[in-house]
N, C-alpha and C. Protein backbone atom coordinates (compact mmCIF):
# COMPACT_ATOMS: atom_id res chain seq x y z
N UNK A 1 -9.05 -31.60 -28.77
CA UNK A 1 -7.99 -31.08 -27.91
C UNK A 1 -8.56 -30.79 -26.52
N UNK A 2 -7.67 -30.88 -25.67
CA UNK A 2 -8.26 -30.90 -24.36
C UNK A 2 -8.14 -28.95 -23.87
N UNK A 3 -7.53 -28.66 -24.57
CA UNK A 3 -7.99 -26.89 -24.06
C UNK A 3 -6.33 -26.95 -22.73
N UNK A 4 -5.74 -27.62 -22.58
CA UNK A 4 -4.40 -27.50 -22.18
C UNK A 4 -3.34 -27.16 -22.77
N UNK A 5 -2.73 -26.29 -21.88
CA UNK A 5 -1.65 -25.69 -22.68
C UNK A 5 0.00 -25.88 -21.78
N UNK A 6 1.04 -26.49 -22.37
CA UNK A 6 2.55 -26.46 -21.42
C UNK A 6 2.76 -25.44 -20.48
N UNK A 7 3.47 -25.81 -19.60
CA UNK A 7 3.44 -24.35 -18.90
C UNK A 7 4.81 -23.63 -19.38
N UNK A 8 5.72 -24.35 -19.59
CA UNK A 8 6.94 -23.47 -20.35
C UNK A 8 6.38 -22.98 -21.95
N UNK A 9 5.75 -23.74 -22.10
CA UNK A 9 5.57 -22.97 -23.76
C UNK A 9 4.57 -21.53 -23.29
N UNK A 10 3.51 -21.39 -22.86
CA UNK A 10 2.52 -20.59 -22.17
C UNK A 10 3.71 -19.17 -21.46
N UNK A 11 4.77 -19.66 -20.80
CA UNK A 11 5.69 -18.86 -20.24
C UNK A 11 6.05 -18.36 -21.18
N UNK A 12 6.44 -19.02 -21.80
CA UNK A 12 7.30 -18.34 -23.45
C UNK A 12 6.66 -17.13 -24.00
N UNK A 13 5.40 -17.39 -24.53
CA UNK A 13 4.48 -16.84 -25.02
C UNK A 13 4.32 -15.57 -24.09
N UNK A 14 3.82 -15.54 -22.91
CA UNK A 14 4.09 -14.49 -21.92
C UNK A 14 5.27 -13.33 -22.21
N UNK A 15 6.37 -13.51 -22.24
CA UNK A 15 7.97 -13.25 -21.96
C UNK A 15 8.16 -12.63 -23.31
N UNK A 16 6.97 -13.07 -24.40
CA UNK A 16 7.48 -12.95 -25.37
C UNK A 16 6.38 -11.33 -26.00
N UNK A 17 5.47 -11.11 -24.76
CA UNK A 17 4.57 -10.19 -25.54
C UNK A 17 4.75 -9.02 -24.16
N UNK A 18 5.35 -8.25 -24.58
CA UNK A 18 5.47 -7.21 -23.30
C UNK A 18 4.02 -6.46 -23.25
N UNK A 19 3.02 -6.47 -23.79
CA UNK A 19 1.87 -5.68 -23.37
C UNK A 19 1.39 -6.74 -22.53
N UNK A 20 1.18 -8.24 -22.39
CA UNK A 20 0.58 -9.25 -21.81
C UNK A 20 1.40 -9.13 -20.71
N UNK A 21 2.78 -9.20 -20.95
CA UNK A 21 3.33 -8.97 -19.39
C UNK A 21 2.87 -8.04 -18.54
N UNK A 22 3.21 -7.19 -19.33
CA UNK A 22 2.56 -5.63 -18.23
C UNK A 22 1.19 -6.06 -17.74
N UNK A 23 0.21 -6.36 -18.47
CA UNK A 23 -1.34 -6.69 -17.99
C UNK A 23 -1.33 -7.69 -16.60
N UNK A 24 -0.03 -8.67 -17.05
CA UNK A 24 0.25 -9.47 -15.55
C UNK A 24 0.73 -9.07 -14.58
N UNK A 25 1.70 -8.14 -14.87
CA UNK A 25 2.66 -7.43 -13.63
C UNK A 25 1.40 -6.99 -13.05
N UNK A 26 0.61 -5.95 -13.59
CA UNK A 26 -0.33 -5.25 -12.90
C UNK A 26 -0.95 -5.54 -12.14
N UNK A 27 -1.51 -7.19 -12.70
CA UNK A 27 -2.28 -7.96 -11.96
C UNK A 27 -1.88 -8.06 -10.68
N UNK A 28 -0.43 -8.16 -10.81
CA UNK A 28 0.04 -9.19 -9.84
C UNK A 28 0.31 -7.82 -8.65
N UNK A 29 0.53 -6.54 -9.11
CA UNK A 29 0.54 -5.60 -8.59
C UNK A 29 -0.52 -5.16 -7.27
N UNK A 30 -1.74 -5.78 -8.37
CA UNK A 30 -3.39 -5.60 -7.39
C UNK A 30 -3.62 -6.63 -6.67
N UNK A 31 -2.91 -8.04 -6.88
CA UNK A 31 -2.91 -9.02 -5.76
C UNK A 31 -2.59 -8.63 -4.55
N UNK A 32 -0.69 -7.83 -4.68
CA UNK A 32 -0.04 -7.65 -3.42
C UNK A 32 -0.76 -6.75 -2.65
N UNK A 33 -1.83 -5.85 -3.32
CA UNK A 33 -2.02 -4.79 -2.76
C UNK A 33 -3.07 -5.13 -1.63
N UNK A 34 -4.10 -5.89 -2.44
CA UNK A 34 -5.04 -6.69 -1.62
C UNK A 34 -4.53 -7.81 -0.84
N UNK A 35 -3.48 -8.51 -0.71
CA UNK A 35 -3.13 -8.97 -0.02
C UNK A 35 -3.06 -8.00 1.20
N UNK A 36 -1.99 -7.42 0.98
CA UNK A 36 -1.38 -6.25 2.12
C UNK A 36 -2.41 -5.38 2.89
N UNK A 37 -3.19 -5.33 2.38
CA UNK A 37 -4.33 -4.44 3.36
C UNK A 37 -5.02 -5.35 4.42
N UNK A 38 -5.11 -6.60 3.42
CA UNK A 38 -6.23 -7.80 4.35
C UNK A 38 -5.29 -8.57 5.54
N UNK A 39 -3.76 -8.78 4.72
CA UNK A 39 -2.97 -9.23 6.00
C UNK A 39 -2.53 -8.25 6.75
N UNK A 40 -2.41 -6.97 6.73
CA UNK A 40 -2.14 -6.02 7.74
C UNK A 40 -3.69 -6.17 8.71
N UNK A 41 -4.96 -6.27 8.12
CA UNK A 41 -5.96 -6.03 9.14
C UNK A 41 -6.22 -7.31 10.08
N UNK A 42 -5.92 -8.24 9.31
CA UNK A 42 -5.50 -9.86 10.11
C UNK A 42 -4.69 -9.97 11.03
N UNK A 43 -3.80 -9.15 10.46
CA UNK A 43 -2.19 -9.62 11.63
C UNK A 43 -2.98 -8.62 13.10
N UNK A 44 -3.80 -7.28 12.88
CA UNK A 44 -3.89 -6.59 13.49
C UNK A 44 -5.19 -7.36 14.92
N UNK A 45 -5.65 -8.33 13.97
CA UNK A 45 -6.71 -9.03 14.74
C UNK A 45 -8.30 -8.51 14.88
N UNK A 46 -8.21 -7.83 13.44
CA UNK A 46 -9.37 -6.92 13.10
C UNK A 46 -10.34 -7.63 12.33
N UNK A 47 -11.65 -7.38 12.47
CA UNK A 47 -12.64 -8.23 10.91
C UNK A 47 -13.19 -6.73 10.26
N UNK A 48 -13.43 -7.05 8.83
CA UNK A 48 -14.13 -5.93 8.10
C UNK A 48 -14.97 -5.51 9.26
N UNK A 49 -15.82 -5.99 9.42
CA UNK A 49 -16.98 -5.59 10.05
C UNK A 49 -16.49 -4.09 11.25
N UNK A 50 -15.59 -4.83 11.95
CA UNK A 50 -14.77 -3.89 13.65
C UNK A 50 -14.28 -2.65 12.42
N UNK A 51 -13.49 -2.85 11.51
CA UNK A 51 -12.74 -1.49 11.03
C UNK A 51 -14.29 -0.83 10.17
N UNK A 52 -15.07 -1.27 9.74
CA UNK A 52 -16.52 -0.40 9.60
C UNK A 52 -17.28 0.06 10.49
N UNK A 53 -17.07 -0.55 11.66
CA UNK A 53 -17.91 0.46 13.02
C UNK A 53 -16.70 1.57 13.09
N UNK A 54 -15.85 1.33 13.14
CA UNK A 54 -14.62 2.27 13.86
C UNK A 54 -14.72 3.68 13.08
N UNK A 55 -14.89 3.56 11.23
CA UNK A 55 -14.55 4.30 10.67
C UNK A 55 -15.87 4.66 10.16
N UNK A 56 -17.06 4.04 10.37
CA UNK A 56 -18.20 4.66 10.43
C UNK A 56 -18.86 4.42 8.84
N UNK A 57 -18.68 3.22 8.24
CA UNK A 57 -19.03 3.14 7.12
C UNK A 57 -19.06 1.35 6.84
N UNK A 58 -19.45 1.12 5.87
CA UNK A 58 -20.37 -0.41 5.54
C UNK A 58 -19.17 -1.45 5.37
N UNK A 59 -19.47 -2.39 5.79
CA UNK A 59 -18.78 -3.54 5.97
C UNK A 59 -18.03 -3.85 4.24
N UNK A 60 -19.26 -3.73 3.37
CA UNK A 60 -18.87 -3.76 2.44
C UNK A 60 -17.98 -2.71 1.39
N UNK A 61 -17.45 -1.31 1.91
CA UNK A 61 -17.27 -0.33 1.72
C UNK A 61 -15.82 -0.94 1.84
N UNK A 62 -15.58 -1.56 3.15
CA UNK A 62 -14.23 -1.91 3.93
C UNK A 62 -13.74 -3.03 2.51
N UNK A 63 -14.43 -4.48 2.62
CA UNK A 63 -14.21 -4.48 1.46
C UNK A 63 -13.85 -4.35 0.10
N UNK A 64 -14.57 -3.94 -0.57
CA UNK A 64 -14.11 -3.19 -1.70
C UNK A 64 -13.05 -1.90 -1.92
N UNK A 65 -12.55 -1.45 -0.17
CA UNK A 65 -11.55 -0.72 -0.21
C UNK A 65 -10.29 -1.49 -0.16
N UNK A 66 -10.48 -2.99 0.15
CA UNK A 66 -9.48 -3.74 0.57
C UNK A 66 -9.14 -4.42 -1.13
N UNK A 67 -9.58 -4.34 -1.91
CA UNK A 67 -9.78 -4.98 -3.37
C UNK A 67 -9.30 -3.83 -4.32
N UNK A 68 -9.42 -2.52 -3.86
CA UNK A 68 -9.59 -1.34 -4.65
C UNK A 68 -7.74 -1.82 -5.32
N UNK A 69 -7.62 -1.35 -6.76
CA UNK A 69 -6.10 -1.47 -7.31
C UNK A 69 -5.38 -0.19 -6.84
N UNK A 70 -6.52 1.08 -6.79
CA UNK A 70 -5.76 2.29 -6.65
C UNK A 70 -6.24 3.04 -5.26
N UNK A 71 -5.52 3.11 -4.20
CA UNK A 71 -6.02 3.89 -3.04
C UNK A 71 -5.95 5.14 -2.41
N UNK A 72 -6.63 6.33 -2.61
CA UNK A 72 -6.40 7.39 -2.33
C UNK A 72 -5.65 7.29 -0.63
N UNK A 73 -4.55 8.51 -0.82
CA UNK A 73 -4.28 8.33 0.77
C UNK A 73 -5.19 8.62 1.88
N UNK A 74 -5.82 9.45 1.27
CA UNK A 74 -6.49 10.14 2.33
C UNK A 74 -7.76 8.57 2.69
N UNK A 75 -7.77 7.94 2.01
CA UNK A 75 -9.07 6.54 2.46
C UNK A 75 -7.22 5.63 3.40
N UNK A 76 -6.65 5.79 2.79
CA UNK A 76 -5.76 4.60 3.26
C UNK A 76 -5.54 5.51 4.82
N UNK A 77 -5.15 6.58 4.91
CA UNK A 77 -5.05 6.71 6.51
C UNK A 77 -6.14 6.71 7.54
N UNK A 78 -7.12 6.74 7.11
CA UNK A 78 -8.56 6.19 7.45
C UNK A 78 -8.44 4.61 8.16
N UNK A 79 -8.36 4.17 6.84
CA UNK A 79 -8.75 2.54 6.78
C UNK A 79 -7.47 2.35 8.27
N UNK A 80 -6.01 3.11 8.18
CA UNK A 80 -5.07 2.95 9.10
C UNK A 80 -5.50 2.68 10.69
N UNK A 81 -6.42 4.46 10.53
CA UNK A 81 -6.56 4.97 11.77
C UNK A 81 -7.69 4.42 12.53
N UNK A 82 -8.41 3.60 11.14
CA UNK A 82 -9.51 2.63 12.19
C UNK A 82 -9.12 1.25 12.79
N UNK A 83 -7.91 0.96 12.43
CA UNK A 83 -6.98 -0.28 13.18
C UNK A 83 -6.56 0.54 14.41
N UNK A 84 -6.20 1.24 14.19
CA UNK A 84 -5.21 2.34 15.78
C UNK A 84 -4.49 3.01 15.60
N UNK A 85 -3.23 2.94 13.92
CA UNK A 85 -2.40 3.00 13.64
C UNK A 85 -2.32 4.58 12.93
N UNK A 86 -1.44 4.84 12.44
CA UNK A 86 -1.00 6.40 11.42
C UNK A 86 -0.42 6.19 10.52
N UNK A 87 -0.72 6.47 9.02
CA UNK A 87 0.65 6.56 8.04
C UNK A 87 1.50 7.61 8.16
N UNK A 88 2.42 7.28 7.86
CA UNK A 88 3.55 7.87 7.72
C UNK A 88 4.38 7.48 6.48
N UNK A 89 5.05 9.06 5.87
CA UNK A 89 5.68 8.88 4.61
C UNK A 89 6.76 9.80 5.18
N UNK A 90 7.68 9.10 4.27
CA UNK A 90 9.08 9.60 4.30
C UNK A 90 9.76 9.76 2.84
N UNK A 91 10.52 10.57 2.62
CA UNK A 91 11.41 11.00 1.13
C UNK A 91 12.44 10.52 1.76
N UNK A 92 13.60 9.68 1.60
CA UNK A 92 14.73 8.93 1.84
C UNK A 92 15.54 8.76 0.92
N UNK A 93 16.59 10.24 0.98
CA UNK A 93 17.41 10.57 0.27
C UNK A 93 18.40 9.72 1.11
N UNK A 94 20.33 9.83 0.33
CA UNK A 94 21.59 9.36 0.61
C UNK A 94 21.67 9.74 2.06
N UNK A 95 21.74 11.55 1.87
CA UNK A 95 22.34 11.98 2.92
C UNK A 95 21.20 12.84 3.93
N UNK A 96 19.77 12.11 3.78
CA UNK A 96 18.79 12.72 4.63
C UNK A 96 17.45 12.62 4.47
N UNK A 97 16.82 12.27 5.70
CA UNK A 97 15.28 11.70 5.57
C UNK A 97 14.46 12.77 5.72
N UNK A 98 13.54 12.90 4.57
CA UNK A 98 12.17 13.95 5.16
C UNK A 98 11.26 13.50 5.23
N UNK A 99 10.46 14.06 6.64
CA UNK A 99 9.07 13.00 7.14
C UNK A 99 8.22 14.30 6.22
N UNK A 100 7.48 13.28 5.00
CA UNK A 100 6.41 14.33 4.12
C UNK A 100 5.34 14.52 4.97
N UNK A 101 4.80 12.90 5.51
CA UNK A 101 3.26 13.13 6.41
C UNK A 101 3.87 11.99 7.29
N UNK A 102 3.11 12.44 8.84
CA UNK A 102 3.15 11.20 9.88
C UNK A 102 2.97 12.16 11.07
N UNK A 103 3.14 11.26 12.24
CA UNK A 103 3.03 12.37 13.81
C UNK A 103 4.62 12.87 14.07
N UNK A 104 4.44 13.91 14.11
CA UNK A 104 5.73 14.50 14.52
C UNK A 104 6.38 14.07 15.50
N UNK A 105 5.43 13.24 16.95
CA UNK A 105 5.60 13.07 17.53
C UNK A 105 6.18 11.90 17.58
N UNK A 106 6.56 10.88 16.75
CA UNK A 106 6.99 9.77 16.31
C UNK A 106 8.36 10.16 16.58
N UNK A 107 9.08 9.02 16.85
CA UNK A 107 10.83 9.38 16.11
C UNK A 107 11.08 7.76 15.73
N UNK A 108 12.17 7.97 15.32
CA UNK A 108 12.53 6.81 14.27
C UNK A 108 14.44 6.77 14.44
N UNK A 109 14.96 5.64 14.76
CA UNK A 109 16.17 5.94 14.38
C UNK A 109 16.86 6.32 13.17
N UNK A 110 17.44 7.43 12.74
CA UNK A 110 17.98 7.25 11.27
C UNK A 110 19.12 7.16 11.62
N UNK A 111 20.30 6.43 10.54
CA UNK A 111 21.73 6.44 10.40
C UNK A 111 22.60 7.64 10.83
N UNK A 112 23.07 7.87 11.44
CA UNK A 112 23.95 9.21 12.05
C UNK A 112 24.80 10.09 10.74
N UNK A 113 24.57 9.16 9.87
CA UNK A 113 25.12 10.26 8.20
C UNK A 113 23.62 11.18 7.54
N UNK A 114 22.68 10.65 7.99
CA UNK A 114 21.79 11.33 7.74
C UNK A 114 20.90 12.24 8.51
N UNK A 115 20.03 13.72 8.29
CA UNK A 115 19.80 14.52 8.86
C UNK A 115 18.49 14.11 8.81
N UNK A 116 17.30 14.40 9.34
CA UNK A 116 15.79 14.46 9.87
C UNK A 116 15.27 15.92 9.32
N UNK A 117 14.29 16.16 8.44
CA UNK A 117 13.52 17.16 8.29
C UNK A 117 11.78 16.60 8.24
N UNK A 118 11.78 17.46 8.22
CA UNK A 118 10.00 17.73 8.59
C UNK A 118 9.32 18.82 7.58
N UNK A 119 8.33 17.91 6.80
CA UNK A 119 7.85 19.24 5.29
C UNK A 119 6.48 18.93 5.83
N UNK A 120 5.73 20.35 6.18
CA UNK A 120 3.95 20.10 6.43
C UNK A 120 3.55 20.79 5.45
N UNK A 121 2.43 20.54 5.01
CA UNK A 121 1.44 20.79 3.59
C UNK A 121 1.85 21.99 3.38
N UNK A 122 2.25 22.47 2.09
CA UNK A 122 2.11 24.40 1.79
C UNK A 122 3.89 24.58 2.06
N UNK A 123 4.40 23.37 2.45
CA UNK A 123 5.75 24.32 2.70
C UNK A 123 6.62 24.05 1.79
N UNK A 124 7.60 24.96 1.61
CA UNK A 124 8.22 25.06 0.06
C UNK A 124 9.67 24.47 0.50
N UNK A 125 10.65 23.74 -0.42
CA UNK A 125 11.80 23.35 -0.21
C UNK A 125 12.68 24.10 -0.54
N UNK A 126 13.66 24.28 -0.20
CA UNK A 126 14.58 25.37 -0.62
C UNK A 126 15.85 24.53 -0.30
């Protein structure tokens, strides 16, 4: 046998074992992710090397942060802030956006049905 397998039968088989799926979703999860870091630092016109002087740590550090499946925020606004850039998070409810983390100094258009709040670390919702 040549060690080939159909690709609809192979699909089948897939579709047909939800723990194998999940193992793929995931996969496919850690592709986008590494995609998305390496084409955000591309589009930005950056090489590993420039965002490791910037942020003061090894070329290969940059790397393997760009591969990592799981990214602490606190490395991801780093890795951000050595392009130029800031994260920013938002809670984006129906009837109203809250900026969790970002520059205050930012604004953003929101929809005129919705209100703008602002939550900094320690503060309680009510």
């Amino acid at each position: 046998m040549s060690g080939r397998k159909n690709f609809a039968n192979l699909k089948r088989e897939v579709e047909a074992n939800p723990e194998r799926q999940a193992r793929l979703d995931q996969d496919r999860h850690f592709v986008r992710t590494i995609l998305g870091l390496t084409a955000m630092r591309e589009a930005r016109g950056a090489t590993q090397r420039q965002i490791a002087e910037a942020w003061d740590v090894s070329q290969a550090n940059v790397s393997q942060i760009e591969r990592t499946q799981d990214i602490f925020l606190s490395t991801l606004r780093k890795y951000v802030a050595a392009l130029g850039g800031q994260v920013e998070i938002r809670a984006v409810f129906p009837d109203e956006v809250i900026t969790l983390l970002g520059d205050l100094e930012t604004t953003q258009a929101v929809p005129a049905r919705r209100s703008t709040s602002t939550i900094r670390a320690g503060s309680r919702i009510s």
